[in-house]
C-alpha atoms as a PDB file:
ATOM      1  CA  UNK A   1       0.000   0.000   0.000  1.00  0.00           C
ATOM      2  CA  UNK A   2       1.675   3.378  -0.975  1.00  0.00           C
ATOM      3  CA  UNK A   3       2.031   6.065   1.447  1.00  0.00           C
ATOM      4  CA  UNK A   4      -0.994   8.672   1.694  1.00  0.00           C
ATOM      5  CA  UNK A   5       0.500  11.702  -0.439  1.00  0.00           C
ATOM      6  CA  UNK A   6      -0.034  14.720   2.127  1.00  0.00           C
ATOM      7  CA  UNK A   7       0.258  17.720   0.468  1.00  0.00           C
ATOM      8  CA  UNK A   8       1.347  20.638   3.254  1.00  0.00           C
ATOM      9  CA  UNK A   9       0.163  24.612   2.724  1.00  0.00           C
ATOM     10  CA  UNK A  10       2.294  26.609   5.177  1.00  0.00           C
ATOM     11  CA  UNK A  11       0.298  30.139   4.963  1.00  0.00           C
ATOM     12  CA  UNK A  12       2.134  33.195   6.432  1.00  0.00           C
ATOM     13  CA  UNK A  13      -1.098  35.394   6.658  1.00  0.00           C
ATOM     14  CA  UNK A  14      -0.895  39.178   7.160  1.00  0.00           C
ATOM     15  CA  UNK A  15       1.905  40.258   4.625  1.00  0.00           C
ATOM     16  CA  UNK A  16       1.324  43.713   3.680  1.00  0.00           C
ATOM     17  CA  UNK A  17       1.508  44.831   7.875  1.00  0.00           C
ATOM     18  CA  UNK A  18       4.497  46.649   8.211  1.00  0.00           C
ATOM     19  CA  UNK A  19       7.835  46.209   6.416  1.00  0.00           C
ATOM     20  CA  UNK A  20       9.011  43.964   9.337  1.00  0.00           C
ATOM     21  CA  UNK A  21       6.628  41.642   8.524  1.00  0.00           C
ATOM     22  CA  UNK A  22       7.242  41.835   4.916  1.00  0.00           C
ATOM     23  CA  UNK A  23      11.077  41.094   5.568  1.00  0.00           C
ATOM     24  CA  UNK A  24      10.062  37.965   8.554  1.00  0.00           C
ATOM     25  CA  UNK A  25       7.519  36.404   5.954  1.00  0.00           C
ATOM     26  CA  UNK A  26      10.153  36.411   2.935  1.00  0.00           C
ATOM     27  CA  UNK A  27      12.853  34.939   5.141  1.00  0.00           C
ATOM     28  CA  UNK A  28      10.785  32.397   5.997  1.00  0.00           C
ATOM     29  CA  UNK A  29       9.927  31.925   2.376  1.00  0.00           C
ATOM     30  CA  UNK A  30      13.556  31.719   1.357  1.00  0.00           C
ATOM     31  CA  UNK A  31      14.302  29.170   4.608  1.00  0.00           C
ATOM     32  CA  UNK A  32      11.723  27.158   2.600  1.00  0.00           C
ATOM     33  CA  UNK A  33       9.820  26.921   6.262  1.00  0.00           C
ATOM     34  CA  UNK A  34       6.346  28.554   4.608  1.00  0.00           C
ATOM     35  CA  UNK A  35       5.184  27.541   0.993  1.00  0.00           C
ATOM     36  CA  UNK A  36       2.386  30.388   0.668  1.00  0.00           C
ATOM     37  CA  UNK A  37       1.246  33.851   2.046  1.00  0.00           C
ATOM     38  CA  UNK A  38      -2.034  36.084   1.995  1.00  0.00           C
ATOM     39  CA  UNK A  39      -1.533  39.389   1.552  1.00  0.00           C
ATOM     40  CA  UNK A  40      -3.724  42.285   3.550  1.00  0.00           C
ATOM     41  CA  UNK A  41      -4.343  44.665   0.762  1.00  0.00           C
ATOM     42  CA  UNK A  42      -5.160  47.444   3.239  1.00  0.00           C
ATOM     43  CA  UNK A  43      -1.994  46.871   4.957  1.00  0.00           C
ATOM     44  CA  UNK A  44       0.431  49.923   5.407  1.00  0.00           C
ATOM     45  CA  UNK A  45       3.589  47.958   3.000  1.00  0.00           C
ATOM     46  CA  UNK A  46       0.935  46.123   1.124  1.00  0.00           C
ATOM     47  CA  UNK A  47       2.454  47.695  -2.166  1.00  0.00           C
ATOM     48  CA  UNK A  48       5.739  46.773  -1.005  1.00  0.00           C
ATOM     49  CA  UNK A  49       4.803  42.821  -0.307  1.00  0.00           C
ATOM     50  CA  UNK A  50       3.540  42.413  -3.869  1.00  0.00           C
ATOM     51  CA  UNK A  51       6.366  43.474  -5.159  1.00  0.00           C
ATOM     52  CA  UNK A  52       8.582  41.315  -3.111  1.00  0.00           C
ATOM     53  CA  UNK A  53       6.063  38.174  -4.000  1.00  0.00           C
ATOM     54  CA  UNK A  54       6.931  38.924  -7.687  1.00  0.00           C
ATOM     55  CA  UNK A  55      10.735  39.238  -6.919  1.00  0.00           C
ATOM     56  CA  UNK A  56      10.856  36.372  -5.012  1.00  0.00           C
ATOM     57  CA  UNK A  57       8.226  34.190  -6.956  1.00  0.00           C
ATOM     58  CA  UNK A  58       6.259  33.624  -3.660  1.00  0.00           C
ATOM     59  CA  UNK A  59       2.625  32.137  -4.135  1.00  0.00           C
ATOM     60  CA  UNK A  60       0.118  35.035  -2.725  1.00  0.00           C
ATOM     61  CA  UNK A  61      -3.719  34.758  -1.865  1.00  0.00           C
ATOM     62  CA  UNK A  62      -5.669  37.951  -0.454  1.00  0.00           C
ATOM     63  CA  UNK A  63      -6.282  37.782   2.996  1.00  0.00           C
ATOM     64  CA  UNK A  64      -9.552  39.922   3.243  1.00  0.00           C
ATOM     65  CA  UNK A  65      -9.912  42.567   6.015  1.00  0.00           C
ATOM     66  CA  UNK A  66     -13.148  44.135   7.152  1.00  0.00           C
ATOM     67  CA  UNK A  67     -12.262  44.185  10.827  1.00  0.00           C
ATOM     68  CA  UNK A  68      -8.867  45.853  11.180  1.00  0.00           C
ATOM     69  CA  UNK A  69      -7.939  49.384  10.035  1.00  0.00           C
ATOM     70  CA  UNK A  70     -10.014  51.549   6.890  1.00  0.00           C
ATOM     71  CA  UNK A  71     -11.774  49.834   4.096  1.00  0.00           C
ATOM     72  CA  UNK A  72      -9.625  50.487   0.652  1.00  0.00           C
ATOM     73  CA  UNK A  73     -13.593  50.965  -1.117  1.00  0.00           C
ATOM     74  CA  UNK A  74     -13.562  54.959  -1.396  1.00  0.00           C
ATOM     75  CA  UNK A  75     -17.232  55.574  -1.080  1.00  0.00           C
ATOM     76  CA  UNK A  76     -17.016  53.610   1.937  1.00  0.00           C
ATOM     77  CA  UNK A  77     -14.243  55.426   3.850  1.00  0.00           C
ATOM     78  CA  UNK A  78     -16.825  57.830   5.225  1.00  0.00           C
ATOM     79  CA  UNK A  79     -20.390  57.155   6.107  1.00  0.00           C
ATOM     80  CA  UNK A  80     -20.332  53.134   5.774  1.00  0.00           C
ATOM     81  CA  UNK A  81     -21.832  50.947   8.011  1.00  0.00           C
ATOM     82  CA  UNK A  82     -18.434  48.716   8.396  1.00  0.00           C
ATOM     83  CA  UNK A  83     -16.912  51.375  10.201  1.00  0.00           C
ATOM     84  CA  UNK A  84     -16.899  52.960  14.301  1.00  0.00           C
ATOM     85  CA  UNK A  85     -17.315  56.800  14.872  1.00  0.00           C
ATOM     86  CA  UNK A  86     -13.308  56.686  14.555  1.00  0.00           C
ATOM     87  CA  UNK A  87     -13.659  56.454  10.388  1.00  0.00           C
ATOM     88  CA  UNK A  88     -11.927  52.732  11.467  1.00  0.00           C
ATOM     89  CA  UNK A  89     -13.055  48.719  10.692  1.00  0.00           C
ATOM     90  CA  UNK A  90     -15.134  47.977  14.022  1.00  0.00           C
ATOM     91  CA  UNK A  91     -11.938  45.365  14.979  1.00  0.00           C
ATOM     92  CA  UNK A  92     -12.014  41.961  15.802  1.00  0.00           C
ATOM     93  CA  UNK A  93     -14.882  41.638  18.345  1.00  0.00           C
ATOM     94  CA  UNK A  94     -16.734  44.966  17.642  1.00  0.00           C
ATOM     95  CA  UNK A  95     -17.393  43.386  14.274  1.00  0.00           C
ATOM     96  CA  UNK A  96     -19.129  40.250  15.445  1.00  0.00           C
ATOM     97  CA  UNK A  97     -21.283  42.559  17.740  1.00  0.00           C
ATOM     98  CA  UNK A  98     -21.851  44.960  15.203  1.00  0.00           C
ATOM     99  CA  UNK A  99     -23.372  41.938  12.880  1.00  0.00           C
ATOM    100  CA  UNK A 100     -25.258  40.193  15.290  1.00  0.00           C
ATOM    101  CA  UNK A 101     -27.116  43.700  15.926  1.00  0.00           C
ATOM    102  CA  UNK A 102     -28.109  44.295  12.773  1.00  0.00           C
ATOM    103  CA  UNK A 103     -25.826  47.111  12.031  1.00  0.00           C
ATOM    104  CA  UNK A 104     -23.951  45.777   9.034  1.00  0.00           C
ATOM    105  CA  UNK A 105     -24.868  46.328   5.995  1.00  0.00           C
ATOM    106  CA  UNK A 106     -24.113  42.956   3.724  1.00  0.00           C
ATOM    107  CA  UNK A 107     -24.035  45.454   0.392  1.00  0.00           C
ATOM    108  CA  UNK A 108     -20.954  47.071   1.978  1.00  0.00           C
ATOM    109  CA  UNK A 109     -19.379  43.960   2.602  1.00  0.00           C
ATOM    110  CA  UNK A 110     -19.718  42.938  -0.987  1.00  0.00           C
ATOM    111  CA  UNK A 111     -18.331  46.075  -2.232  1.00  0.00           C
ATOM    112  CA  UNK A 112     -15.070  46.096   0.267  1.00  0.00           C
ATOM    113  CA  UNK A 113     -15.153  42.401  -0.707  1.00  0.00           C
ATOM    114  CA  UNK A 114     -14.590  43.296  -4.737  1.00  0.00           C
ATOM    115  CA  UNK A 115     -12.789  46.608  -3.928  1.00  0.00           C
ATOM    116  CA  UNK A 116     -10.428  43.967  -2.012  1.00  0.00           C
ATOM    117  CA  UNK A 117      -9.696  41.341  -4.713  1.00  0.00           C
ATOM    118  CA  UNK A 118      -9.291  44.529  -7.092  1.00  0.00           C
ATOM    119  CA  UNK A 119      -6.692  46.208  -5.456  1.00  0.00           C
ATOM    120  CA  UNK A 120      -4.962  43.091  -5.203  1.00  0.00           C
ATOM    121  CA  UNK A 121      -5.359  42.656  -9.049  1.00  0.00           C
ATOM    122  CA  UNK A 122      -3.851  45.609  -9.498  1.00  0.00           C
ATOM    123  CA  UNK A 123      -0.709  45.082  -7.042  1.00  0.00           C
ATOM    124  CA  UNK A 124       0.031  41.725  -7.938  1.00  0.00           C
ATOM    125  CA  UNK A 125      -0.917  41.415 -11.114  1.00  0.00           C
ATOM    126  CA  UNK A 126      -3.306  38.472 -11.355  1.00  0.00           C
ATOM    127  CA  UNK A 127      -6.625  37.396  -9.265  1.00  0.00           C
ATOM    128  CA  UNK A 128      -5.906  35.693  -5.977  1.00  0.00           C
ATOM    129  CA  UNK A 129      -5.876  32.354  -6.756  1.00  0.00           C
ATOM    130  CA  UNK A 130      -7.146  32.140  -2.446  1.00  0.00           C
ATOM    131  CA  UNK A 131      -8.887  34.014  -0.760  1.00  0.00           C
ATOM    132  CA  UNK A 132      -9.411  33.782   3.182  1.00  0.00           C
ATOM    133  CA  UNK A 133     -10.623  36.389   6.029  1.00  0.00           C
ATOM    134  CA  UNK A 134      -8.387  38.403   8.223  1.00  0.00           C
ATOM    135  CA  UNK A 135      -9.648  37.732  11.685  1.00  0.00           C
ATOM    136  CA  UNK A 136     -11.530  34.607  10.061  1.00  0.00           C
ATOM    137  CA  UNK A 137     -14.591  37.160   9.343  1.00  0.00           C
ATOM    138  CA  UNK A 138     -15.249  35.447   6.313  1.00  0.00           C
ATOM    139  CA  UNK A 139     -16.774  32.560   8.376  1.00  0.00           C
ATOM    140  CA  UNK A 140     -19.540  34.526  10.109  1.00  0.00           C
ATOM    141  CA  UNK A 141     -23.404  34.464   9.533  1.00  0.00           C
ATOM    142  CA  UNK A 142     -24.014  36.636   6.826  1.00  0.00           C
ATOM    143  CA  UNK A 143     -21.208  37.542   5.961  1.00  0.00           C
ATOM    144  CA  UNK A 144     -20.463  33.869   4.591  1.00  0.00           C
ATOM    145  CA  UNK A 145     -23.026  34.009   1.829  1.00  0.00           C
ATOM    146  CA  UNK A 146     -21.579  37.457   0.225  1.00  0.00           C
ATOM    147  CA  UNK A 147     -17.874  36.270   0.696  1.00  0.00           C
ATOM    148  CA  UNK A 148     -18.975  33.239  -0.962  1.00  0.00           C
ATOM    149  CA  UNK A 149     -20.441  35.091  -4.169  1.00  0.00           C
ATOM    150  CA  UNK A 150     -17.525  37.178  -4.422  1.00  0.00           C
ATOM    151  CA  UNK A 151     -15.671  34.461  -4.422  1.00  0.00           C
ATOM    152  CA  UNK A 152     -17.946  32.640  -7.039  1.00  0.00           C
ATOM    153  CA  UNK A 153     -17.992  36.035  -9.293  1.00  0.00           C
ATOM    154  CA  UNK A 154     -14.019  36.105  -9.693  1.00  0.00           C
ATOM    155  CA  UNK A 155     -13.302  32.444 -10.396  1.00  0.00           C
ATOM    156  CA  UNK A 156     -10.879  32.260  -6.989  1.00  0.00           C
ATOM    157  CA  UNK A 157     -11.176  28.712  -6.053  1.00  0.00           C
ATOM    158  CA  UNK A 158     -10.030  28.116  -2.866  1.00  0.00           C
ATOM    159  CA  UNK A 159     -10.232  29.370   0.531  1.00  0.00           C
ATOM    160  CA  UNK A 160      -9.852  28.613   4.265  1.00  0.00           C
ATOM    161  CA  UNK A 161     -12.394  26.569   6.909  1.00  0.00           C
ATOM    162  CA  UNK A 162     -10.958  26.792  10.316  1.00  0.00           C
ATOM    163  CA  UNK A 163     -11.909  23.544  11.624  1.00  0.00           C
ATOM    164  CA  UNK A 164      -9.315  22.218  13.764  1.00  0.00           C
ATOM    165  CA  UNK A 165      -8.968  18.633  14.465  1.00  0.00           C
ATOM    166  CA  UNK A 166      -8.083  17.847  18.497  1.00  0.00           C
ATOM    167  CA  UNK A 167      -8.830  21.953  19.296  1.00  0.00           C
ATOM    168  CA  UNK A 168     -10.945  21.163  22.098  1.00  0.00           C
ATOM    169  CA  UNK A 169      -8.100  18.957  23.769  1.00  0.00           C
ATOM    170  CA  UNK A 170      -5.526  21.549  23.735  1.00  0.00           C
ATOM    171  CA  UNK A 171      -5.681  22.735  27.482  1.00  0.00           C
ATOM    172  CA  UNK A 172      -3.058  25.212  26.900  1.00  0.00           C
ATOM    173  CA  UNK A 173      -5.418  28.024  25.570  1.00  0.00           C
ATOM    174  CA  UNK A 174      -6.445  30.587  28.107  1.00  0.00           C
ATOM    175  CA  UNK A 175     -10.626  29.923  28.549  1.00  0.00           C
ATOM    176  CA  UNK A 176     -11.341  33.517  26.747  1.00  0.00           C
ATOM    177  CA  UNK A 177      -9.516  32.615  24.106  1.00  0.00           C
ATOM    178  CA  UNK A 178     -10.686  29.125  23.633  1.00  0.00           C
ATOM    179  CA  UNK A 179     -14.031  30.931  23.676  1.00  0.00           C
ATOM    180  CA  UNK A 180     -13.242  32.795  20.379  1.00  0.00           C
ATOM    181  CA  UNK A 181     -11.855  29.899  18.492  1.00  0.00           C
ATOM    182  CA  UNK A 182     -14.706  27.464  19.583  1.00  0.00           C
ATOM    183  CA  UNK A 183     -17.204  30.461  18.304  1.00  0.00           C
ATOM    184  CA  UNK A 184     -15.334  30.659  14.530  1.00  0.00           C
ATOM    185  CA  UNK A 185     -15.185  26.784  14.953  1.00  0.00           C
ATOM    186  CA  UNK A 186     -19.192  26.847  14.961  1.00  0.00           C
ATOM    187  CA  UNK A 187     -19.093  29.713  12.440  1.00  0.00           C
ATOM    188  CA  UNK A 188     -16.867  26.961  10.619  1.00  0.00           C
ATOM    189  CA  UNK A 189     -19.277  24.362  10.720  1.00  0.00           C
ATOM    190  CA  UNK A 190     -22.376  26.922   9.649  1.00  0.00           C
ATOM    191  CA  UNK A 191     -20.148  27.751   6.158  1.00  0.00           C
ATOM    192  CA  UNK A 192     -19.176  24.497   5.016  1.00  0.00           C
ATOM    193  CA  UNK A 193     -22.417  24.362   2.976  1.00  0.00           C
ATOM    194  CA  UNK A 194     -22.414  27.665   2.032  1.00  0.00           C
ATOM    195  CA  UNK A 195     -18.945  27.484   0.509  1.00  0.00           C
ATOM    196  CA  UNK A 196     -19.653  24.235  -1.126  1.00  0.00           C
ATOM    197  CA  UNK A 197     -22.712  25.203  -2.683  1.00  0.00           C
ATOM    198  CA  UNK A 198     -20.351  28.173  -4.952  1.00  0.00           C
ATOM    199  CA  UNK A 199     -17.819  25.896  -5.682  1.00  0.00           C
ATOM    200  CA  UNK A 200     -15.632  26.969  -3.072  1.00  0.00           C
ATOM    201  CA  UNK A 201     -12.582  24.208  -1.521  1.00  0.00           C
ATOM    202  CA  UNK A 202     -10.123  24.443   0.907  1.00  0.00           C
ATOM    203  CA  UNK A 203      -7.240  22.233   2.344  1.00  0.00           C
ATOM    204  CA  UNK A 204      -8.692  18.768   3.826  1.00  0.00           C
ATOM    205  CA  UNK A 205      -7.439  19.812   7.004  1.00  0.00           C
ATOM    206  CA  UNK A 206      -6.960  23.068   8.833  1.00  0.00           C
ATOM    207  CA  UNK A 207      -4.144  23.823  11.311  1.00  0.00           C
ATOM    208  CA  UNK A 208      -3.426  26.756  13.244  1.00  0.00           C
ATOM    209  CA  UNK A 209      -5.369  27.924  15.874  1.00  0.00           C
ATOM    210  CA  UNK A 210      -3.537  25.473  18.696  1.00  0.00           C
ATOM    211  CA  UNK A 211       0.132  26.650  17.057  1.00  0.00           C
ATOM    212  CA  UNK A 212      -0.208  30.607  16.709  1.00  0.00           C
ATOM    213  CA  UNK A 213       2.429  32.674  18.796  1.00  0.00           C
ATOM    214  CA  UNK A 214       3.689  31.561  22.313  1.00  0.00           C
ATOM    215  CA  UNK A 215       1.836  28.185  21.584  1.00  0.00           C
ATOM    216  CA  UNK A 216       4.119  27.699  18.732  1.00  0.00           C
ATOM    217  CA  UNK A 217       6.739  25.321  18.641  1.00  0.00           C
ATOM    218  CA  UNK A 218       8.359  22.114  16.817  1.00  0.00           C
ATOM    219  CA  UNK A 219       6.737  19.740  18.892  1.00  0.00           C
ATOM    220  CA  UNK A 220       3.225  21.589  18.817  1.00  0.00           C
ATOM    221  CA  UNK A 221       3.609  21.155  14.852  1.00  0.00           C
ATOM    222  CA  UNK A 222       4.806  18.382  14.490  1.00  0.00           C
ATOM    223  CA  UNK A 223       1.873  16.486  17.042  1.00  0.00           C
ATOM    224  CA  UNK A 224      -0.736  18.942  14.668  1.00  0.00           C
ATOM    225  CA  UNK A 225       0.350  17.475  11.635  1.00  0.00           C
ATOM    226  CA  UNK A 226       0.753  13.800  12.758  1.00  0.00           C
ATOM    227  CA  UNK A 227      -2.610  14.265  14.327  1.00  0.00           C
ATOM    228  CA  UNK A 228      -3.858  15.201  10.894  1.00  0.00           C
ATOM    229  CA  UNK A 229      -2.296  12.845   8.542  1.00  0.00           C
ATOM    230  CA  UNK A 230      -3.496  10.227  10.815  1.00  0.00           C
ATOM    231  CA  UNK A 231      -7.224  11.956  10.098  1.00  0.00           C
ATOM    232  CA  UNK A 232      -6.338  11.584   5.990  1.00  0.00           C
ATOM    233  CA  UNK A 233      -5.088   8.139   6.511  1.00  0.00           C
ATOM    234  CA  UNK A 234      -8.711   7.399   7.948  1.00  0.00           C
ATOM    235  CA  UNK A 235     -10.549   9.437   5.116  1.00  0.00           C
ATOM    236  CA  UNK A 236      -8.244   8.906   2.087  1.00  0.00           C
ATOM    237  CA  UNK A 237      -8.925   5.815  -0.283  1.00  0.00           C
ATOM    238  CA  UNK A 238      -5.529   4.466  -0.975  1.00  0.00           C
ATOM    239  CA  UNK A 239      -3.066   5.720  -3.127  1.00  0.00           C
ATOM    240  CA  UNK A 240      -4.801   9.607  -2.803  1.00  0.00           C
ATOM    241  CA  UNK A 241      -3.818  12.875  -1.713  1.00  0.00           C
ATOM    242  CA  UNK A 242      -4.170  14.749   1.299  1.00  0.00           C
ATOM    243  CA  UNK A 243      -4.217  18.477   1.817  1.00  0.00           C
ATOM    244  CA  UNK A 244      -3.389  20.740   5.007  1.00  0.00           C
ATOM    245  CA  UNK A 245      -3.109  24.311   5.371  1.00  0.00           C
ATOM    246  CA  UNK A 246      -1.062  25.444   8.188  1.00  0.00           C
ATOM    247  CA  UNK A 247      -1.932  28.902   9.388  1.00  0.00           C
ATOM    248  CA  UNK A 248       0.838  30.741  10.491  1.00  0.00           C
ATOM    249  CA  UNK A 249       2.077  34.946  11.633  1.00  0.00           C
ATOM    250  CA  UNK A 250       5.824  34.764  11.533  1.00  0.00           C
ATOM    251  CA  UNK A 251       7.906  38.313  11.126  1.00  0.00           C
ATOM    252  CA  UNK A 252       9.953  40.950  12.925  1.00  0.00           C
ATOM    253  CA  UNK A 253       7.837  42.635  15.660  1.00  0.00           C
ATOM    254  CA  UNK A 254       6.649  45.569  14.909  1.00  0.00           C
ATOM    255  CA  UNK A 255       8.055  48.761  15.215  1.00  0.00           C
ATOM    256  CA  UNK A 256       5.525  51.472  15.642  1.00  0.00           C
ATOM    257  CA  UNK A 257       4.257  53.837  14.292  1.00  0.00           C
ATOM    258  CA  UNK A 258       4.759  51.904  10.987  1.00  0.00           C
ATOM    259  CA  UNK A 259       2.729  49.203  10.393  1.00  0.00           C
ATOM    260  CA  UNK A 260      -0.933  48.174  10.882  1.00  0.00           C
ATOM    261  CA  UNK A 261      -3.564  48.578   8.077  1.00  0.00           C
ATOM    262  CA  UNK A 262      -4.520  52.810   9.053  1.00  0.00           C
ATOM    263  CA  UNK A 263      -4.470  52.829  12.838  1.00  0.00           C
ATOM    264  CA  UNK A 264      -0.697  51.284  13.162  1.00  0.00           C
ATOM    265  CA  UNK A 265       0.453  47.726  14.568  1.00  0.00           C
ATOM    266  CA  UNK A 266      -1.648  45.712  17.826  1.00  0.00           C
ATOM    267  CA  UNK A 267       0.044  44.291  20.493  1.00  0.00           C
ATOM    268  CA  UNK A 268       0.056  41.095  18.431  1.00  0.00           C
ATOM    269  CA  UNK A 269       2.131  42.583  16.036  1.00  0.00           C
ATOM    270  CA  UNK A 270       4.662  44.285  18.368  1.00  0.00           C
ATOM    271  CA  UNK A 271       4.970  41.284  20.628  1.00  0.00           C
ATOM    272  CA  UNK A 272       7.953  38.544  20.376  1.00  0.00           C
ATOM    273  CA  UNK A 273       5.516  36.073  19.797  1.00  0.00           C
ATOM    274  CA  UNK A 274       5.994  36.919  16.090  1.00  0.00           C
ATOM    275  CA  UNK A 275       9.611  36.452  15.780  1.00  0.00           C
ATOM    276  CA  UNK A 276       9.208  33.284  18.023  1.00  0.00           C
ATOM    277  CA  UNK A 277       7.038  32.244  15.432  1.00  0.00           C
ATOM    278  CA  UNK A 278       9.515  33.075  12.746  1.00  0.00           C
ATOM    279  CA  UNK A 279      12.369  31.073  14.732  1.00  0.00           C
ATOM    280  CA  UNK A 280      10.488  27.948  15.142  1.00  0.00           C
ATOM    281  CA  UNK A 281       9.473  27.726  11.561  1.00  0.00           C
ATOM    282  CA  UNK A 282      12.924  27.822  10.024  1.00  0.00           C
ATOM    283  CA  UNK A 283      13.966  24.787  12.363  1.00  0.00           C
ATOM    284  CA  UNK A 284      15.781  22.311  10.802  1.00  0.00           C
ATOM    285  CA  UNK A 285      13.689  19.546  12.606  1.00  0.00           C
ATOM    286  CA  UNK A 286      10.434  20.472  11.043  1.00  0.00           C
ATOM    287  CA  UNK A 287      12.030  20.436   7.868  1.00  0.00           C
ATOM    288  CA  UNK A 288      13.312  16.982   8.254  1.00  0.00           C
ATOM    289  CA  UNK A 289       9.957  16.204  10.077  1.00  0.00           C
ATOM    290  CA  UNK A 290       8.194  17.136   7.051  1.00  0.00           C
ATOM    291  CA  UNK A 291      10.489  14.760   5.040  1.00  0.00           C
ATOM    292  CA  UNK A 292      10.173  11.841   6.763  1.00  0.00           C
ATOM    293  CA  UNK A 293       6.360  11.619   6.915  1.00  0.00           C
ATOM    294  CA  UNK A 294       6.525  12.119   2.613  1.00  0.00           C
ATOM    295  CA  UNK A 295       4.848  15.621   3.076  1.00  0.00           C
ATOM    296  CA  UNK A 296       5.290  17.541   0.519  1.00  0.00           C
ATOM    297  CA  UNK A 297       5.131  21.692   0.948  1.00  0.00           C
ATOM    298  CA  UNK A 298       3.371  23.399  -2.038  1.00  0.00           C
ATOM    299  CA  UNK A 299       0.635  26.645  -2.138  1.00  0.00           C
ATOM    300  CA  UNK A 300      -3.064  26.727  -2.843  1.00  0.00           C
ATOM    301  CA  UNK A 301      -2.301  26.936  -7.007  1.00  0.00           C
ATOM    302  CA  UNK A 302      -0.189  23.621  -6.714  1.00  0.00           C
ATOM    303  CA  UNK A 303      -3.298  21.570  -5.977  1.00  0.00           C
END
């Protein structure tokens, strides 16, 4: 019986932040420790990430904001219904509230949504062949269905589910946070048939939530990955292939007041936990992890 043929997407997301990040995500790139990378096209070096992607032939998706920072739509930069009485994206949490109140309106989505993917277009030079959600946004009620048609209208195939095998298990998440990821885990679960009914398809397996930041290191990857091979192995007819995208935020921290996507960089951004992220990756083990279990590293237009 031949070996299951796991296929391995290492996503850097958030390229386009802040030059640091630009310069952590393409060393990572060139340490052959990530294989793919979505870029925010609202981001402050956004310009300056799609031109290192085409110097550096790096595979790029859009990772779609409507959370974080200003919208790039220009009617929608004042008076829009996606944005707090700052002029700014109602931010991670404010933007699930603001939905499940009623306050946002789904045509504004869709037109940040296209104004997105066109800006992109026009930095990189092509249509993203992915297309995920910053803040996984692109999950929610709603919000699903229009992300979905956008998705459907441009001919962009794939995209992310964050559904992560063995999440509930990992006791090392603080309770609030756990909170958050078992809420986008539900979203999750809400979108699948959403997404599948446009044609939509994503990596067999996600990965990522468990591993991001302080959580990260070679043995927390390595267990994620065994753990989902071993779920392919129990899917897969013999002699198939298995996918897995690995979410991950590696770069320099921060430095402010560059950075961010209007408002400059979160704590997130500024914290070691990014470099840490950055040093694990490029760890020889992984690499030879990776080898030994016949995965093979590749990027959303590979499949």
């Amino acid at each position: 019986l031949r070996m299951l043929q796991v296929k391995l997407i290492i996503t850097g997301d958030d390229f386009g932040y802040c030059p640091r990040r630009n310069q952590g995500i393409v060393d990572c790139f060139l340490a052959g420790a990530i294989s793919n990378v979505s870029l925010l096209v609202n981001g402050s070096a956004a310009a300056d990430a799609a031109e290192l992607a085409r110097r550096h032939n790096i595979p790029i998706g859009l990772h779609a904001n409507l959370s974080e920072g200003s919208p790039v739509c220009e009617v929608l930069k004042t008076n829009s219904s996606l944005l707090n009485q700052d002029g700014f994206f109602h931010g991670k949490m404010g933007f699930r509230t603001a939905l499940s109140k009623g306050l946002l309106k789904m045509s504004e989505v869709k037109q940040e949504l296209k104004a997105q993917v066109e800006l992109f277009h026009e930095l990189t030079g092509h249509l993203p062949p992915h297309m995920d959600g910053h803040q996984h946004v692109h999950v929610l009620p709603e919000v699903r269905h229009v992300f979905a048609e956008v998705l459907e209208e441009y001919g962009i195939k794939y995209t992310r589910v964050p559904i992560e095998p063995g999440l509930h298990n990992c006791d090392w998440i603080p309770p609030s946070l756990m909170d958050f990821y078992l809420g986008v885990e539900e979203d999750s679960f809400n979108t699948v048939d959403v997404f599948t009914k446009h044609g939509i398809r994503w990596a067999d397996i996600y990965i990522g939530l468990s591993t991001m930041g302080r959580n990260m290191s070679v043995s927390s990857i390595c267990s994620a990955i065994d753990s989902a091979t071993l779920q392919l192995r129990a899917k897969a007819v013999p002699s198939s292939t298995g996918t897995i995208e690995l979410m991950v935020h590696p770069g320099y921290p921060s430095v402010p007041p560059a950075g961010g996507c209007g408002e400059g960089p979160d704590d997130f951004s500024q914290s070691w936990e990014r470099l840490h992220e950055l040093q694990t990756l490029i760890k020889p083990e992984l690499q030879s992890h990776y080898k030994s279990r016949n995965i093979q590293l590749c990027s959303f237009k590979d499949l």
